[in-house]
C-alpha atoms as a PDB file:
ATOM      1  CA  UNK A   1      86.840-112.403  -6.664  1.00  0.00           C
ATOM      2  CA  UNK A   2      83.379-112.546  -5.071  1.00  0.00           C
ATOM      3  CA  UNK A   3      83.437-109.163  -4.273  1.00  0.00           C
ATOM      4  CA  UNK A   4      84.671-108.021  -7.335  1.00  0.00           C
ATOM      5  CA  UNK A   5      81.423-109.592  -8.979  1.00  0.00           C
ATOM      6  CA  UNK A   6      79.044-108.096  -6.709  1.00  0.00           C
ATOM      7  CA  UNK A   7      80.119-104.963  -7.483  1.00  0.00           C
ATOM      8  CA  UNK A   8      79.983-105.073 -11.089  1.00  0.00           C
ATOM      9  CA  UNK A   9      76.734-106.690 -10.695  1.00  0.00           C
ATOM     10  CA  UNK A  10      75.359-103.881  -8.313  1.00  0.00           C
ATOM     11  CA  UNK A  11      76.765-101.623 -11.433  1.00  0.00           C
ATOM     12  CA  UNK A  12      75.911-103.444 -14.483  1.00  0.00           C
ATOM     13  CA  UNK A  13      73.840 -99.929 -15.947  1.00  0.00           C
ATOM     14  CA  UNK A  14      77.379 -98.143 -15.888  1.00  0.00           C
ATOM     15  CA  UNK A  15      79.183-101.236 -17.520  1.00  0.00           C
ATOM     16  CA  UNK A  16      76.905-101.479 -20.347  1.00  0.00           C
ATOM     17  CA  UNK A  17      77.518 -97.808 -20.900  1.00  0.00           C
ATOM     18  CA  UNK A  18      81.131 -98.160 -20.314  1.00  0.00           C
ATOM     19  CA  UNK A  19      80.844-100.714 -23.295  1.00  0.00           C
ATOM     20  CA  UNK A  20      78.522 -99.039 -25.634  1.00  0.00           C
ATOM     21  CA  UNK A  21      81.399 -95.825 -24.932  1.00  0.00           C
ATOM     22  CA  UNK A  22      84.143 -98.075 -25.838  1.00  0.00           C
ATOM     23  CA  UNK A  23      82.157 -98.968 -29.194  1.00  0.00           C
ATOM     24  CA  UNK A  24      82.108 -95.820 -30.206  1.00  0.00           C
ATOM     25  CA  UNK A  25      85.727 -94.724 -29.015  1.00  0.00           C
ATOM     26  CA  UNK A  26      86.937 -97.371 -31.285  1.00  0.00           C
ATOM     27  CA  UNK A  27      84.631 -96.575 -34.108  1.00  0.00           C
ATOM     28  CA  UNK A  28      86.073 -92.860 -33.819  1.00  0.00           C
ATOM     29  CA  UNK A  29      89.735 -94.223 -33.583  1.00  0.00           C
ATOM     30  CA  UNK A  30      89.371 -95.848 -36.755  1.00  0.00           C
ATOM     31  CA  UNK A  31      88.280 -92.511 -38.370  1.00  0.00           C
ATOM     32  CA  UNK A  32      91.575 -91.719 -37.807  1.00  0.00           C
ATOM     33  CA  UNK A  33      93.846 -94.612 -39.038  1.00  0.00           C
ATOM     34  CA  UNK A  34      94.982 -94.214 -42.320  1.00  0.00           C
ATOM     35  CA  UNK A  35      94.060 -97.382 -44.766  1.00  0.00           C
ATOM     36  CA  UNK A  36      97.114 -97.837 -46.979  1.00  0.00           C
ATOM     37  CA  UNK A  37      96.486-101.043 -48.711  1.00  0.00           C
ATOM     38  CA  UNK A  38      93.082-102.428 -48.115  1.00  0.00           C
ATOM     39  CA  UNK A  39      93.014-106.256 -49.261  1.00  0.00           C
ATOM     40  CA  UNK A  40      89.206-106.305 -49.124  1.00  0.00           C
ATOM     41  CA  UNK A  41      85.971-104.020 -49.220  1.00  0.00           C
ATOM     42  CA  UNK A  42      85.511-104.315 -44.895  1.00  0.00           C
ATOM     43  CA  UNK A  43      88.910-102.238 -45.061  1.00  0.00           C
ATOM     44  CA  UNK A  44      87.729 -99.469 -46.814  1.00  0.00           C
ATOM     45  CA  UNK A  45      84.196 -99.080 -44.300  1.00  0.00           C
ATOM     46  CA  UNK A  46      84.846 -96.939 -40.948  1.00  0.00           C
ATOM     47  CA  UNK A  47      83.942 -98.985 -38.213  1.00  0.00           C
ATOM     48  CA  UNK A  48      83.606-101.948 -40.465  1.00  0.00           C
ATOM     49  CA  UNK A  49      85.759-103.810 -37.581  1.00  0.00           C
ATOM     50  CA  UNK A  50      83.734-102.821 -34.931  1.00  0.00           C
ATOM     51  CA  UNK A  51      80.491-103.620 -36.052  1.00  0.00           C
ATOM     52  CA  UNK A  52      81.676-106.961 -37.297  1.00  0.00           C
ATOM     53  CA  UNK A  53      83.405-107.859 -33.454  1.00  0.00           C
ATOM     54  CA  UNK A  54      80.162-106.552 -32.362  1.00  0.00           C
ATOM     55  CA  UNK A  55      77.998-108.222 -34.380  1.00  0.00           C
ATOM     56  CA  UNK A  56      79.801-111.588 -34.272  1.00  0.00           C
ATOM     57  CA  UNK A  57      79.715-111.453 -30.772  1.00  0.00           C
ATOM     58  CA  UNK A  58      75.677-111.163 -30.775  1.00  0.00           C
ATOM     59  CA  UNK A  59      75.583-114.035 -33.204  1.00  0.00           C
ATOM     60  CA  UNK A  60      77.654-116.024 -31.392  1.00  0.00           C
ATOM     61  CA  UNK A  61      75.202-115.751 -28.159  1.00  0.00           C
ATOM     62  CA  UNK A  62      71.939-116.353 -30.177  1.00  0.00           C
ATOM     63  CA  UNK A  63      73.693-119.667 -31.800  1.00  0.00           C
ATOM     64  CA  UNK A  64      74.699-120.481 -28.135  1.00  0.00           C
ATOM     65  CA  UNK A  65      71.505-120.354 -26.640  1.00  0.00           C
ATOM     66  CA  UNK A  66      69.739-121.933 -29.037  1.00  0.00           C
ATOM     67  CA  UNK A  67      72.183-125.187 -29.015  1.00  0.00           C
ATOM     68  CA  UNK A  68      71.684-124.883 -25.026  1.00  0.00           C
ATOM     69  CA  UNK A  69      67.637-124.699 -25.605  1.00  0.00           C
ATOM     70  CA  UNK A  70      67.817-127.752 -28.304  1.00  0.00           C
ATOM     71  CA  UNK A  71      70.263-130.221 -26.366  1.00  0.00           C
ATOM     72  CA  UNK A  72      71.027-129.361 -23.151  1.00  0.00           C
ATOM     73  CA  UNK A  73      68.075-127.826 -21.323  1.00  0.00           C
ATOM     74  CA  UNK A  74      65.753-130.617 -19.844  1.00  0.00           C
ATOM     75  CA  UNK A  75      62.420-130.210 -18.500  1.00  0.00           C
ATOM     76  CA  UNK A  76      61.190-128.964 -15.251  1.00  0.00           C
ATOM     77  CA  UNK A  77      60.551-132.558 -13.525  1.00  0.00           C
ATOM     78  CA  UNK A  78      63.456-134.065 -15.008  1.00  0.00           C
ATOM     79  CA  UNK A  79      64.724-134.963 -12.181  1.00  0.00           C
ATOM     80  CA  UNK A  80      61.400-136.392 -10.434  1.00  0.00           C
ATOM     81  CA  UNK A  81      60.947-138.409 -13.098  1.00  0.00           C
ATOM     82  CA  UNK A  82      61.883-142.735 -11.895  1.00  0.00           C
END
């Protein structure tokens, strides 16, 4: 398992393109699916899906980080302190 991290660490240039790729494969793919019944506006939109995974994902880290910044992170001494 350790291995398999280092390498996708020493590539982590290629996996962000091999993500941004995907994004776009799947934004293509839904070009082609055919929208029978759409039960809500997002159905209609091509790539509506995609940019609302991708966009909830980004979300998701900036609420993350800023619970981690407001409750979790201490200070530098911390520790030092008696």
């Amino acid at each position: 398992m350790v291995k398999i991290i280092g390498f996708l660490r020493a590539r982590s240039g290629l996996l962000t393109w091999l993500f941004f790729l995907w994004l776009g494969f799947t934004v293509l793919f839904d070009v082609t699916v055919s929208r029978h019944d759409p039960h809500f506006f997002g159905d209609t939109v091509i790539g509506f899906w995609s940019a609302f995974g991708f966009l909830g994902c980004l979300a998701m880290a900036v609420v993350c980080k800023g619970i981690y910044h407001l409750w979790l992170m201490q200070d530098e001494d911390y520790y030092d302190k008696s």
